[in-house]
Structures are given as C-alpha cells and as structure tokens.
C-alpha atoms as a PDB file:
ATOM      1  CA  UNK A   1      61.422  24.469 191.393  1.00  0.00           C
ATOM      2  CA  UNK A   2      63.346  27.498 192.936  1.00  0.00           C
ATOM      3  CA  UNK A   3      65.616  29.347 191.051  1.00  0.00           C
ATOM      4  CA  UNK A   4      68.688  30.981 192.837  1.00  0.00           C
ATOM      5  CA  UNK A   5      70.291  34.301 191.068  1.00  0.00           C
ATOM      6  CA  UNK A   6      73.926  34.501 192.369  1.00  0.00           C
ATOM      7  CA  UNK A   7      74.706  37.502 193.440  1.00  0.00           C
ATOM      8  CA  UNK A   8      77.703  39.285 191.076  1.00  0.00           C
ATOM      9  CA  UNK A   9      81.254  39.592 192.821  1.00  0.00           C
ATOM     10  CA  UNK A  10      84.148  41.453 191.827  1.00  0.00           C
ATOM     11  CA  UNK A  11      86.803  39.951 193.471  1.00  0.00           C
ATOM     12  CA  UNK A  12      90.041  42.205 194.704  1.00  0.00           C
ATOM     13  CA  UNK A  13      92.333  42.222 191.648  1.00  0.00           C
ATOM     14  CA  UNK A  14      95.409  44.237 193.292  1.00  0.00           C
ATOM     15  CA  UNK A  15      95.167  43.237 197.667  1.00  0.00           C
ATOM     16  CA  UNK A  16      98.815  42.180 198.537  1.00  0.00           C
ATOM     17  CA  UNK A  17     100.335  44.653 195.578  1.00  0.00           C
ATOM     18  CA  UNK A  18      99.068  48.001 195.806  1.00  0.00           C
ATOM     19  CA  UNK A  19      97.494  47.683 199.447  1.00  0.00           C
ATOM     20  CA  UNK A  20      97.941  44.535 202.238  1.00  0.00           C
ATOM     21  CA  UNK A  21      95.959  41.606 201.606  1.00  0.00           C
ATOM     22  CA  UNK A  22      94.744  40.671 205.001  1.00  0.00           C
ATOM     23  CA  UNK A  23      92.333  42.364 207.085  1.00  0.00           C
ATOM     24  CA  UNK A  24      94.412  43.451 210.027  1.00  0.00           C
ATOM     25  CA  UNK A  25      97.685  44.372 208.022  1.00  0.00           C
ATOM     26  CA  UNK A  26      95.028  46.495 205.743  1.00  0.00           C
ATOM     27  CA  UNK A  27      93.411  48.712 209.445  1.00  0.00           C
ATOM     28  CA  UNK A  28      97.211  48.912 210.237  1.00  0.00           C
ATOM     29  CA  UNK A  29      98.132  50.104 206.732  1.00  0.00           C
ATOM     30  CA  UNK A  30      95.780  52.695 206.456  1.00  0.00           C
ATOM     31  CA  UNK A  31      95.983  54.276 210.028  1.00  0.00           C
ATOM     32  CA  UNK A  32      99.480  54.862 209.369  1.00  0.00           C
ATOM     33  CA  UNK A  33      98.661  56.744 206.067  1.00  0.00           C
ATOM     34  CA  UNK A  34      96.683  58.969 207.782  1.00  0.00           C
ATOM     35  CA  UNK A  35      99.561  59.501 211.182  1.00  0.00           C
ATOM     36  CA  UNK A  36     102.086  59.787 208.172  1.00  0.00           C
ATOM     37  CA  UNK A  37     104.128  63.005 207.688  1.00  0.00           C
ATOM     38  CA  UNK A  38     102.783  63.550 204.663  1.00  0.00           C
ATOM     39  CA  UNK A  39      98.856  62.442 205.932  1.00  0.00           C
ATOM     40  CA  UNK A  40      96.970  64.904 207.919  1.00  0.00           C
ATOM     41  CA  UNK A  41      98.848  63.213 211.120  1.00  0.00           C
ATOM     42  CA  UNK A  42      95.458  62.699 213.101  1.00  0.00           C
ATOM     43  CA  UNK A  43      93.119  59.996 212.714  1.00  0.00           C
ATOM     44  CA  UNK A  44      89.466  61.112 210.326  1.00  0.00           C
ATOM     45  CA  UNK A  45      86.613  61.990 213.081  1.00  0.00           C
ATOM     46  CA  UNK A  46      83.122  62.450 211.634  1.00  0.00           C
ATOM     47  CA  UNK A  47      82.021  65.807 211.766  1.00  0.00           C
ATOM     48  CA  UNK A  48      78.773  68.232 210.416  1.00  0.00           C
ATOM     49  CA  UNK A  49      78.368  68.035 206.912  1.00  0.00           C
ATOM     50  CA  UNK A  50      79.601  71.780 205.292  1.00  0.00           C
ATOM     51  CA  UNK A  51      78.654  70.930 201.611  1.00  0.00           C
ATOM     52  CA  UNK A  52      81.690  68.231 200.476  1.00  0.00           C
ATOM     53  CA  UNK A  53      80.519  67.269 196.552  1.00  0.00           C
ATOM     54  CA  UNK A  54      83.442  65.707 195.350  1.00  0.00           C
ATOM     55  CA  UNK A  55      86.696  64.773 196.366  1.00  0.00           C
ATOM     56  CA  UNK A  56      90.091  64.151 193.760  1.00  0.00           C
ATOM     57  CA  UNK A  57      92.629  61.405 195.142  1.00  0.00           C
ATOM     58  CA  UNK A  58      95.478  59.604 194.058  1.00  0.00           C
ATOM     59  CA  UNK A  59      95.287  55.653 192.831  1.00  0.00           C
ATOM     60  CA  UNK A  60      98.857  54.375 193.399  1.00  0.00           C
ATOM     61  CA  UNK A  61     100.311  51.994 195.760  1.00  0.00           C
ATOM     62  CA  UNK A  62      99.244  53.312 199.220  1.00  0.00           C
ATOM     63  CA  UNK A  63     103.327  53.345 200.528  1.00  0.00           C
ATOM     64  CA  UNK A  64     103.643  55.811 197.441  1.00  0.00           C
ATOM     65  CA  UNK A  65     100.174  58.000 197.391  1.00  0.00           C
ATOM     66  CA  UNK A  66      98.200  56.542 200.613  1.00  0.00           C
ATOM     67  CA  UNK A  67      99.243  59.425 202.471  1.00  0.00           C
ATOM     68  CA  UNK A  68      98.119  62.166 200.445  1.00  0.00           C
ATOM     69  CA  UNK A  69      94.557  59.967 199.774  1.00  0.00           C
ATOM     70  CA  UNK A  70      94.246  60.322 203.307  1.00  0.00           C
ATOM     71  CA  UNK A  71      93.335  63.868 203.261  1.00  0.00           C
ATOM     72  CA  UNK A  72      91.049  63.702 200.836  1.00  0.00           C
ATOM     73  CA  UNK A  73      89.031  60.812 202.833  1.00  0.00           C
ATOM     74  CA  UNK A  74      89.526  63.030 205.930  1.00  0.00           C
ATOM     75  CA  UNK A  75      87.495  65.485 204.352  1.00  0.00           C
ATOM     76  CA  UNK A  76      85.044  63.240 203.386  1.00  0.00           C
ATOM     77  CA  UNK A  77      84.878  62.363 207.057  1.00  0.00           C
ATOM     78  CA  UNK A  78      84.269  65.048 208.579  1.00  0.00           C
ATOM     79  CA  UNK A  79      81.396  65.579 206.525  1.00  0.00           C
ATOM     80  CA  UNK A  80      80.050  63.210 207.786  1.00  0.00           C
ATOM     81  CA  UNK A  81      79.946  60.960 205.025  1.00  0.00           C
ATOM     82  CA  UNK A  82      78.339  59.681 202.406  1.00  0.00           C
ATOM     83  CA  UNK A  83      74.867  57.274 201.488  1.00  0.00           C
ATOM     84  CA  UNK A  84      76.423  56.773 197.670  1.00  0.00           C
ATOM     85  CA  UNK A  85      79.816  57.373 196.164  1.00  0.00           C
ATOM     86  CA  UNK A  86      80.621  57.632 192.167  1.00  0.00           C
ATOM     87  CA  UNK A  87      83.812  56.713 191.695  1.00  0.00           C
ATOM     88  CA  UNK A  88      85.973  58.001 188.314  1.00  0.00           C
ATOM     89  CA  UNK A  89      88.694  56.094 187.507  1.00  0.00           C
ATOM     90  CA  UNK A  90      90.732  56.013 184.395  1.00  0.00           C
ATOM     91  CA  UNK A  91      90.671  52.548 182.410  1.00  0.00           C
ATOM     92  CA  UNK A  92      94.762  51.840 182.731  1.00  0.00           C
ATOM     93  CA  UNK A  93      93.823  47.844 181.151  1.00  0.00           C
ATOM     94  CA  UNK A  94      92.231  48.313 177.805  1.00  0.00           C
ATOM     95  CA  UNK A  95      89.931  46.132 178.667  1.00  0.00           C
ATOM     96  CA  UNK A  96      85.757  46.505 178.232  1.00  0.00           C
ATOM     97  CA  UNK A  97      83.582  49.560 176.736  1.00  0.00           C
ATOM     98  CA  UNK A  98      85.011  53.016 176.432  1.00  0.00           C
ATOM     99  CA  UNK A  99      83.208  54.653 179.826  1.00  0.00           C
ATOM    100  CA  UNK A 100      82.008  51.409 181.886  1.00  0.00           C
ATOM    101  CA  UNK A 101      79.878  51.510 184.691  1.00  0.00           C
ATOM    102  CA  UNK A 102      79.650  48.327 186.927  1.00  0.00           C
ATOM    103  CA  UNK A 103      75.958  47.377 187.266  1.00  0.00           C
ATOM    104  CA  UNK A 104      75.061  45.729 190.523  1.00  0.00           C
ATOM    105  CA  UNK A 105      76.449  43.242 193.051  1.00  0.00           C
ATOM    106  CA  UNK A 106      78.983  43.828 195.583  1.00  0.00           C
ATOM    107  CA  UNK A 107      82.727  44.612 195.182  1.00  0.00           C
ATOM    108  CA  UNK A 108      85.422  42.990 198.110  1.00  0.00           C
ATOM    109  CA  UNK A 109      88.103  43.569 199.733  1.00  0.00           C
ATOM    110  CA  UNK A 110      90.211  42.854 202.697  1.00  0.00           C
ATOM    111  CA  UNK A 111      87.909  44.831 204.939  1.00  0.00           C
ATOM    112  CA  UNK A 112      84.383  43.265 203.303  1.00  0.00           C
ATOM    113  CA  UNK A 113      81.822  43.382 200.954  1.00  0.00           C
ATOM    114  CA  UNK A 114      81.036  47.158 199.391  1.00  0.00           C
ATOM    115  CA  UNK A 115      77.601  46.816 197.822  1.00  0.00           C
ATOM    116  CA  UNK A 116      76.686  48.352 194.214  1.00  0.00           C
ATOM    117  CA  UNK A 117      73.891  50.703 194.074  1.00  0.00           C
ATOM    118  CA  UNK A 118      72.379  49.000 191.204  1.00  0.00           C
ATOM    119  CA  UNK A 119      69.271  51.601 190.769  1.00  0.00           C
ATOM    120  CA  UNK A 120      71.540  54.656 190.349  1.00  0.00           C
ATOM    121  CA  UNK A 121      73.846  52.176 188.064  1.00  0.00           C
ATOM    122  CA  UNK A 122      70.964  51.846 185.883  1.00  0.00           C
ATOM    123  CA  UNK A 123      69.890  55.501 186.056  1.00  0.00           C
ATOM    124  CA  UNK A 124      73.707  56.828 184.827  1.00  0.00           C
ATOM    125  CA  UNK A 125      73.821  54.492 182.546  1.00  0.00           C
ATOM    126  CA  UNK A 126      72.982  55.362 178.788  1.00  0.00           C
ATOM    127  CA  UNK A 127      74.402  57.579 176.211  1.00  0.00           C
ATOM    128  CA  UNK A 128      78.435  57.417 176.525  1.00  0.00           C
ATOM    129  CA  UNK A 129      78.119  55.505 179.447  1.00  0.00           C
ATOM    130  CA  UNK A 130      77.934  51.231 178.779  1.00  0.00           C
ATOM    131  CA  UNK A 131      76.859  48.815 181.438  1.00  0.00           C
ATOM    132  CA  UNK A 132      80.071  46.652 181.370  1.00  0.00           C
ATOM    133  CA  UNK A 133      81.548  44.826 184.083  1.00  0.00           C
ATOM    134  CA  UNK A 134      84.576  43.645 182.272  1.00  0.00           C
ATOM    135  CA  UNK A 135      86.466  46.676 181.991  1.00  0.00           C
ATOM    136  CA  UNK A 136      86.586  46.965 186.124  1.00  0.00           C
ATOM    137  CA  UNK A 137      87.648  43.436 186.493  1.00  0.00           C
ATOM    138  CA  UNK A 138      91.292  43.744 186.846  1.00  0.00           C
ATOM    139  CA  UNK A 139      91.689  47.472 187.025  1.00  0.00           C
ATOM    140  CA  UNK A 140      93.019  49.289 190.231  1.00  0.00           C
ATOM    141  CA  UNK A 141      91.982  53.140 189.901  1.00  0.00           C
ATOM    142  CA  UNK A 142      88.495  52.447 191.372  1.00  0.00           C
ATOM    143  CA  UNK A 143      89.563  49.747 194.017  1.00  0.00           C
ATOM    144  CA  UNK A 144      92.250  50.778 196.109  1.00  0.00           C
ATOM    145  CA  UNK A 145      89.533  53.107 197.059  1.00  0.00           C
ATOM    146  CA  UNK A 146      87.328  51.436 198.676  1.00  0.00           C
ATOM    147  CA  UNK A 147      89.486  50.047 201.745  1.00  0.00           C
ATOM    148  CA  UNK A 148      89.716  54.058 202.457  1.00  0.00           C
ATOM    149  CA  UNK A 149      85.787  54.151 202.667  1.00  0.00           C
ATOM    150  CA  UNK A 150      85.754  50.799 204.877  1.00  0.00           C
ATOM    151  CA  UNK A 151      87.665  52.204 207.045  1.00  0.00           C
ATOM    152  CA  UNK A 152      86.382  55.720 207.707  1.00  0.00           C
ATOM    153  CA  UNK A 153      82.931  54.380 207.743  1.00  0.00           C
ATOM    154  CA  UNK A 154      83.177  51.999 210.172  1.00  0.00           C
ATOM    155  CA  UNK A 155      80.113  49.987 210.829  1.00  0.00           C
ATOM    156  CA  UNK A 156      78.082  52.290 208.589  1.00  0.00           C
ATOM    157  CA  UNK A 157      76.918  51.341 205.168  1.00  0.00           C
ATOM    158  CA  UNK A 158      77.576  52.934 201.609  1.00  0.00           C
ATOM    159  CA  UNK A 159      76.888  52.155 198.568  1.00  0.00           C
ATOM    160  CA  UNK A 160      78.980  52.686 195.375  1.00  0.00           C
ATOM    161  CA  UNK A 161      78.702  53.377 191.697  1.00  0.00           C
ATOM    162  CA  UNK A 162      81.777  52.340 189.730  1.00  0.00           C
ATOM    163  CA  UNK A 163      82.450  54.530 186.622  1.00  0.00           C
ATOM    164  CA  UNK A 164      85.684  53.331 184.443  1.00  0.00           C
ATOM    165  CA  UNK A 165      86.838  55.658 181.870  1.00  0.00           C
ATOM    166  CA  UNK A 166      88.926  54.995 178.701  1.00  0.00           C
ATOM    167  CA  UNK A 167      87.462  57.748 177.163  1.00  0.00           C
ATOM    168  CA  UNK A 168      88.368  60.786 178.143  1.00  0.00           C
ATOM    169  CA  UNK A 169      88.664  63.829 175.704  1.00  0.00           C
ATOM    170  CA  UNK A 170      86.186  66.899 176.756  1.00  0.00           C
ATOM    171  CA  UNK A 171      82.710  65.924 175.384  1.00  0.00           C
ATOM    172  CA  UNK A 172      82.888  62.231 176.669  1.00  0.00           C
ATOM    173  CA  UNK A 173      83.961  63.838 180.490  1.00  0.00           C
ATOM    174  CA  UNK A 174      81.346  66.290 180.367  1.00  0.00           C
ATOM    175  CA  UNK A 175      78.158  63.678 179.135  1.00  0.00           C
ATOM    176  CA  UNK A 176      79.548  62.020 182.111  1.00  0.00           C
ATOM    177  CA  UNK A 177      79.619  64.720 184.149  1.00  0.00           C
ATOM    178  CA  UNK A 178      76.061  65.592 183.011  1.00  0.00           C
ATOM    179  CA  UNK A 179      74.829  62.416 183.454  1.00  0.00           C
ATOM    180  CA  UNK A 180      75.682  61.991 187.083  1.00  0.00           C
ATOM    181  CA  UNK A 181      75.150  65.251 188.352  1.00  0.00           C
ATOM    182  CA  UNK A 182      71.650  64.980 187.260  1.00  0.00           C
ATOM    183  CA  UNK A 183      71.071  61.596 188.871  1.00  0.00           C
ATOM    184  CA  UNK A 184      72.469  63.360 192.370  1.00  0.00           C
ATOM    185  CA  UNK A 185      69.973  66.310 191.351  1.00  0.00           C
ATOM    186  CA  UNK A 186      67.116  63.811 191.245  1.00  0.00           C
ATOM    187  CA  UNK A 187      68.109  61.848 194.367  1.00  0.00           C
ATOM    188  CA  UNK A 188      67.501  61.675 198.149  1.00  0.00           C
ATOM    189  CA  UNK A 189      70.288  60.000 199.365  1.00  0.00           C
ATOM    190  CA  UNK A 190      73.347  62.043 199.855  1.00  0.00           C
ATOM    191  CA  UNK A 191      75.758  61.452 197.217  1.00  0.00           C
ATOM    192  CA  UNK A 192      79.282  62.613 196.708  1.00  0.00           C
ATOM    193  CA  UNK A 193      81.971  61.986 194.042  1.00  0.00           C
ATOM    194  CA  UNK A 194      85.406  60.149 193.918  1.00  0.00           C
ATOM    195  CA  UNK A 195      87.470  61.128 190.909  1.00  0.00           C
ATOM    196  CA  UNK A 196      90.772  58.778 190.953  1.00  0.00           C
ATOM    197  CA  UNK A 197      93.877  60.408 189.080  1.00  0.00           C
ATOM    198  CA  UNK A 198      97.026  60.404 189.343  1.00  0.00           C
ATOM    199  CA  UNK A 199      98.843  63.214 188.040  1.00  0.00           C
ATOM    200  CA  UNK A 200     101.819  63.532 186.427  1.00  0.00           C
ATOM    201  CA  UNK A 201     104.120  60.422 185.561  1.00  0.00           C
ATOM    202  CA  UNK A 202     107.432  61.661 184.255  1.00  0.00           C
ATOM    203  CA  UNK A 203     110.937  59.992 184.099  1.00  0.00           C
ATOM    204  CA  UNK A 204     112.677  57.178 182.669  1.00  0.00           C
ATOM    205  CA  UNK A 205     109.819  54.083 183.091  1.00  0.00           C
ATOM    206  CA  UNK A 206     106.960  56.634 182.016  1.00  0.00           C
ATOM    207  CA  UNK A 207     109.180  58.063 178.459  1.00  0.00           C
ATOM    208  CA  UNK A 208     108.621  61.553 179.617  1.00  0.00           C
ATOM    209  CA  UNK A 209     111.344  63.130 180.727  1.00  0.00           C
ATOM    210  CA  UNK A 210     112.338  66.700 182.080  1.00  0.00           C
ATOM    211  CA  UNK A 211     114.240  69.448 180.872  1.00  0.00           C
ATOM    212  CA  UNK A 212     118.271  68.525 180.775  1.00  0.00           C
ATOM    213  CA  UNK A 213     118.910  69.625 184.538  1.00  0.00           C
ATOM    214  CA  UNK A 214     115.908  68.879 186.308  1.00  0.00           C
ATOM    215  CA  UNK A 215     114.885  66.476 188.858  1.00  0.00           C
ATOM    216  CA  UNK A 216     111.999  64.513 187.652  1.00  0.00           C
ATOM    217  CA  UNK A 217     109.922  65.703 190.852  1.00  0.00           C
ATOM    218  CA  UNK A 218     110.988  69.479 190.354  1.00  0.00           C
ATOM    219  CA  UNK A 219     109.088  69.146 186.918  1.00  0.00           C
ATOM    220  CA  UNK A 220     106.108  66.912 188.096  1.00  0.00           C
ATOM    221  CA  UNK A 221     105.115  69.326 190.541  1.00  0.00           C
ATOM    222  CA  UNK A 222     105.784  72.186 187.759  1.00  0.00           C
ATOM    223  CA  UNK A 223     103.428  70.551 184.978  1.00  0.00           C
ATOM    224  CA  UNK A 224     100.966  69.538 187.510  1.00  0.00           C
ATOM    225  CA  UNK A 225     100.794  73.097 189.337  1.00  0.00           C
ATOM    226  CA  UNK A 226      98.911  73.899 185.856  1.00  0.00           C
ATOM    227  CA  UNK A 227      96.551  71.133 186.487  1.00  0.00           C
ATOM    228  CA  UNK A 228      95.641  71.616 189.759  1.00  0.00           C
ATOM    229  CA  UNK A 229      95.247  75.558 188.767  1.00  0.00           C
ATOM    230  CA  UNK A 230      92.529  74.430 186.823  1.00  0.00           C
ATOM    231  CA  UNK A 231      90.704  72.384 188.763  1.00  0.00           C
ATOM    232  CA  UNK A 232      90.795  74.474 191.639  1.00  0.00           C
ATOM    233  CA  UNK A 233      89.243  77.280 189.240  1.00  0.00           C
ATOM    234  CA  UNK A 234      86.353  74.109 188.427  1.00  0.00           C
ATOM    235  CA  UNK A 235      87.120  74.783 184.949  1.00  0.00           C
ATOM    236  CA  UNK A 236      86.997  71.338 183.490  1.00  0.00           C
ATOM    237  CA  UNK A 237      87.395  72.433 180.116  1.00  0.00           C
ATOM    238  CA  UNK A 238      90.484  74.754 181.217  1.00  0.00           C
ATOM    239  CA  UNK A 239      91.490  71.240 182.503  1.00  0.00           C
ATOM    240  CA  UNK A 240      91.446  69.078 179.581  1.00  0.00           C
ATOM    241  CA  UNK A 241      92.820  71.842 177.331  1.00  0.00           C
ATOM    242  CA  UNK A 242      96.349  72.108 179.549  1.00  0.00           C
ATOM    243  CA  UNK A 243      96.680  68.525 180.105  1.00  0.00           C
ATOM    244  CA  UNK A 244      96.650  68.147 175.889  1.00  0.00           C
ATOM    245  CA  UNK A 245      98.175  71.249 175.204  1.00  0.00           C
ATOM    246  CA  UNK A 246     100.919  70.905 177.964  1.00  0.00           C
ATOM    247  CA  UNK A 247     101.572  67.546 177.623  1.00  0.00           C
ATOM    248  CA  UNK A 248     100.520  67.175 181.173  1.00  0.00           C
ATOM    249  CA  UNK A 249     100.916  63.331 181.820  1.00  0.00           C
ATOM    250  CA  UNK A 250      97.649  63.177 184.150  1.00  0.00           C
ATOM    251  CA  UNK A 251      96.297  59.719 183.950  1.00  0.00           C
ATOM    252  CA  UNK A 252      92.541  60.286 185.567  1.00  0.00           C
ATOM    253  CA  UNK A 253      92.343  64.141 183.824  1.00  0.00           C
ATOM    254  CA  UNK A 254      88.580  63.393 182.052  1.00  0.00           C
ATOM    255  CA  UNK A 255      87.722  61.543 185.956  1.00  0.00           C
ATOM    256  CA  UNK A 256      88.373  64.776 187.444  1.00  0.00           C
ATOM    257  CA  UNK A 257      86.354  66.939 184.555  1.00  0.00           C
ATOM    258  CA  UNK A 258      83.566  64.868 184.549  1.00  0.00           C
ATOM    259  CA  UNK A 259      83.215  65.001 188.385  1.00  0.00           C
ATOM    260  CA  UNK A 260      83.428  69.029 188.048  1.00  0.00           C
ATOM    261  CA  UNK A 261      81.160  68.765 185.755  1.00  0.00           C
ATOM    262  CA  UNK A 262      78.806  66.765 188.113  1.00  0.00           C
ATOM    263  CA  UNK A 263      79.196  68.811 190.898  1.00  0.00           C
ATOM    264  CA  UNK A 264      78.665  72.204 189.394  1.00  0.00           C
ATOM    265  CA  UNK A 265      75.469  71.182 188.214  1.00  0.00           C
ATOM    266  CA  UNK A 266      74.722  70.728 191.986  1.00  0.00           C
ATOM    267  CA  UNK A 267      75.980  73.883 193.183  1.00  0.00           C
ATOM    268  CA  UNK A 268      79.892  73.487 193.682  1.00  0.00           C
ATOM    269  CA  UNK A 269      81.549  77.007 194.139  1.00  0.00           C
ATOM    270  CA  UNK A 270      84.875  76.265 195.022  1.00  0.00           C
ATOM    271  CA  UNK A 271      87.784  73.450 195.218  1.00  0.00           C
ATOM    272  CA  UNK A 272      90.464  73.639 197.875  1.00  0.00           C
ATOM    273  CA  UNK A 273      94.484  72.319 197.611  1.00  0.00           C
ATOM    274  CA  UNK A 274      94.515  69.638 200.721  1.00  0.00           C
ATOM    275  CA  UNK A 275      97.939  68.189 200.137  1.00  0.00           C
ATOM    276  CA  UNK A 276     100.259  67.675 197.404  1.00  0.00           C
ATOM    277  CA  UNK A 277     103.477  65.285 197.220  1.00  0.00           C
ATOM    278  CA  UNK A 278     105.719  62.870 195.337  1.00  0.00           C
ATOM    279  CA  UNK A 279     106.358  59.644 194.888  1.00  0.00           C
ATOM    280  CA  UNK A 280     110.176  60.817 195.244  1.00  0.00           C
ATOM    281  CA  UNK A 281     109.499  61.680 198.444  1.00  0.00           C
ATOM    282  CA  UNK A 282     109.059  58.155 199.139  1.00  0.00           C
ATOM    283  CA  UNK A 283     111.738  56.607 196.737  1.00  0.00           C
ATOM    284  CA  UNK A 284     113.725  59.015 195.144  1.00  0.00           C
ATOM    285  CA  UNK A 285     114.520  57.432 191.887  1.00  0.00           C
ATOM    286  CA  UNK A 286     114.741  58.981 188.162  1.00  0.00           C
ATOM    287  CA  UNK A 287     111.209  58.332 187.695  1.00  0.00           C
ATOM    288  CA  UNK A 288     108.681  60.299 189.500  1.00  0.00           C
ATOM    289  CA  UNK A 289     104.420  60.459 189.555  1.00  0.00           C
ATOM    290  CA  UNK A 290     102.838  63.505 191.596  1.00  0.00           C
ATOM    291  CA  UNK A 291      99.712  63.047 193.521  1.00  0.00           C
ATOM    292  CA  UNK A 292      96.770  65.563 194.957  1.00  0.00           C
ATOM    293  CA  UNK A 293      94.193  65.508 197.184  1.00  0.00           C
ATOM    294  CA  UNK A 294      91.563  68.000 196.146  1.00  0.00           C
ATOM    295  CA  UNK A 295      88.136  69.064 197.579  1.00  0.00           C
ATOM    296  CA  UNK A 296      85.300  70.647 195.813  1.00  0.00           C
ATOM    297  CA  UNK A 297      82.139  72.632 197.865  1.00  0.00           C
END
C-alpha cells in the first residue's frame, strides 16, 4: 500500500486587498510600481552581483508602499538575485509562537507556487526560533513579498525561508540575527535577507498623534529620520533603543535588527537610503505610515 504525503500549502491570505488577485492584474500592478513617480521609474534589469546582503522594504498595500518596495527589489535585481531569501516580518495577528519560522512546502500566490527551503528551515530553527506554521497563516508582512520576487525573477527559481516575529525586544532580534547569519555563513547557495517593516504609523486610526500643528507626514518622516539613522549606521542595538525610547511607531523594528545582525556576521559594511515616502503622498488624510527602502553591502 502506497502512502501519499501532501505537500503543505499556504494559501494567499491578503490577494485582492493588499495586492490584485489575478495573475495579469498582479504583472500590471507591479510594473507600474516600479514606472511610478515615486518607484525608480525604469523597469529592474539583472545585473553583476556587488555584495547585496539584505534589503529593508515596506509591507503595506502596494497603491500605498509598492512604489517605494520597488527600489528595494531593484536592487536586489541587479544583483543578480538570489538562490534563498529570509524573510522578517513582524507578527501583526497574534496568532502562533513568539518568532515562527514556516517549515517546508510551498507558499502561493497570483503569480505561482514559491517553494520553502525546508533544510535551511530546519537549520534556523531552534533556540528563540519555533517551527510554527500557524502564526504565517493569515499574516501579510511576509506575503505581499513574494509577488515582488515572482516577478523580478522571472522564470528563475528561489527558494524562501519565512521568519514571523512577535517578539521583538533586542536579545530575541539579535538570537535571530545570529542564528541566520550563521546558517548563510555555513551555506553555498547565495542567500540574502528581506526584513519587512513599516515604519512609522501616526495619526488618528494608529492613536499616535503629532505635535499640535503638525501634519501627520511632517512628523512620520521626523521620528523615522531617527530610525533610518540607525540602521544606515547597522547599529541594531542603536535601533531598538530609539524606536523604545522615541516612541518610534516602527512595526517590523526587531525584523530589521535581526537582519543587521545577520548580515554583519557576513561581512556587511554599509546600508544605503534608496527611497523614502508617505502614505500621504498617496491619500492625504489625518493618518499617515512612512515607508523605506533600505540596502545593506
């Protein structure tokens, strides 16, 4: 008698909210991201790889942040991509184990199947980190990723290792960080890392709200400037330490340390500012969430 193992699916939880639901709305959607005024305004071309370790990008609906993701996956393109991606993304559901990493199977969307590197799953997993698939199954931080990838790959395949964190004070973010920038460390396969954040989230829906006088976007950009100071100094700890002390209202801040973290331990030197921007520049309203695309080499 044969036995048949089905093969674990993680069905899209958010196509036809945060990003279109069919295939061909979904190309159309994302080429105009990248054309936008706020995108790099040129379509991703691969290029030589110049030492790309990790990328940050924004998580949000893609008519609100899939502009400014676009740079981010632009530079991931013309480095000419990657075998494996971690991907960071802040637990916004409650749901599952405090850091969750999805085991094995394949994730899909829209564009396809993504598959789940299952041995490097395996290998992260331990310590802080829980093999848990339930805390990914309706969360968006991680997903509205992966059409991005689909589409700058093209016919080329990737793999992906899902990371969802509730957790994330300093020491959690940095036995993270540890843990996957050893696994890259020990690997062949060329491996960079995703950390999904938003940054901040300020005005009347969000209960954080500016100084009497000033436009919710004025002081986005103004508490996230000291955010993006830090990262771009790869000072994870600097990181963590503003967003508390400044009450910074960064949802992915511990993604983003832990994937410093990661990618110093392989030799990152510097981060670069690729675009900021607003959701107010889309919908000017009296509440407001800021958005950056962020390299690290």
């Amino acid at each position: 008698m044969k036995i048949l193992f089905q093969t674990m699916q993680r069905l899209p939880a958010v196509a036809g909210q945060f990003y279109a639901g069919s295939r061909n709305r979904l190309l159309e959607e994302i080429k105009d991201c990248f054309l936008d005024d706020r995108g790099p305004k040129t379509l991703p071309e691969l290029g030589e790889y110049k030492g790309l370790k990790g990328v940050v990008v924004p998580h949000a609906g893609y008519v609100y942040s899939g502009a400014i993701a676009a740079h981010s996956y632009k530079e991931i393109a013309e480095n000419d991509l990657a075998d494996v991606y971690f991907i960071l993304g802040p637990n916004h559901t409650g749901m599952g184990s405090g850091v969750s990493v999805y085991p094995s199977g394949k994730w899909v969307t829209p564009l396809g199947e993504v598959e789940i590197n299952d041995k490097l799953a395996k290998r992260v997993a331990g310590g802080i980190i829980d093999i848990d698939e339930s805390a990914h199954r309706y969360e968006h931080s991680i997903e509205v990723q992966l059409p991005f990838l689909q589409y700058i790959s093209k016919d080329r395949r990737f793999s992906i290792v899902p990371i969802c964190m509730a957790m994330q004070d300093y020491e959690t973010s940095k036995e993270v960080g540890e843990a996957i920038g050893e696994v890259i460390k020990e690997s062949d396969e060329k491996i960079m890392v995703i950390a999904s954040s938003d940054f901040s989230h300020v005005g009347f829906h969000y209960l954080d709200y500016p100084p009497a006088g000033k436009r919710v976007d004025i002081y986005a950009k103004e508490q996230d400037e000291k955010a993006i100071d830090a990262i771009l100094r790869l000072d994870e700890q600097l990181l963590i330490t503003r967003v508390q002390r400044e009450r910074i209202s960064m949802c992915g801040y511990g993604c983003v340390a832990a994937m410093l973290v990661a990618t110093k331990k392989n030799d990152a030197k510097k981060a670069k500012l690729l675009k900021y921007g607003t959701s107010y520049e889309v919908s000017p309203a009296d509440s407001c969430v800021g958005y950056g695309a962020i390299a690290v080499y």
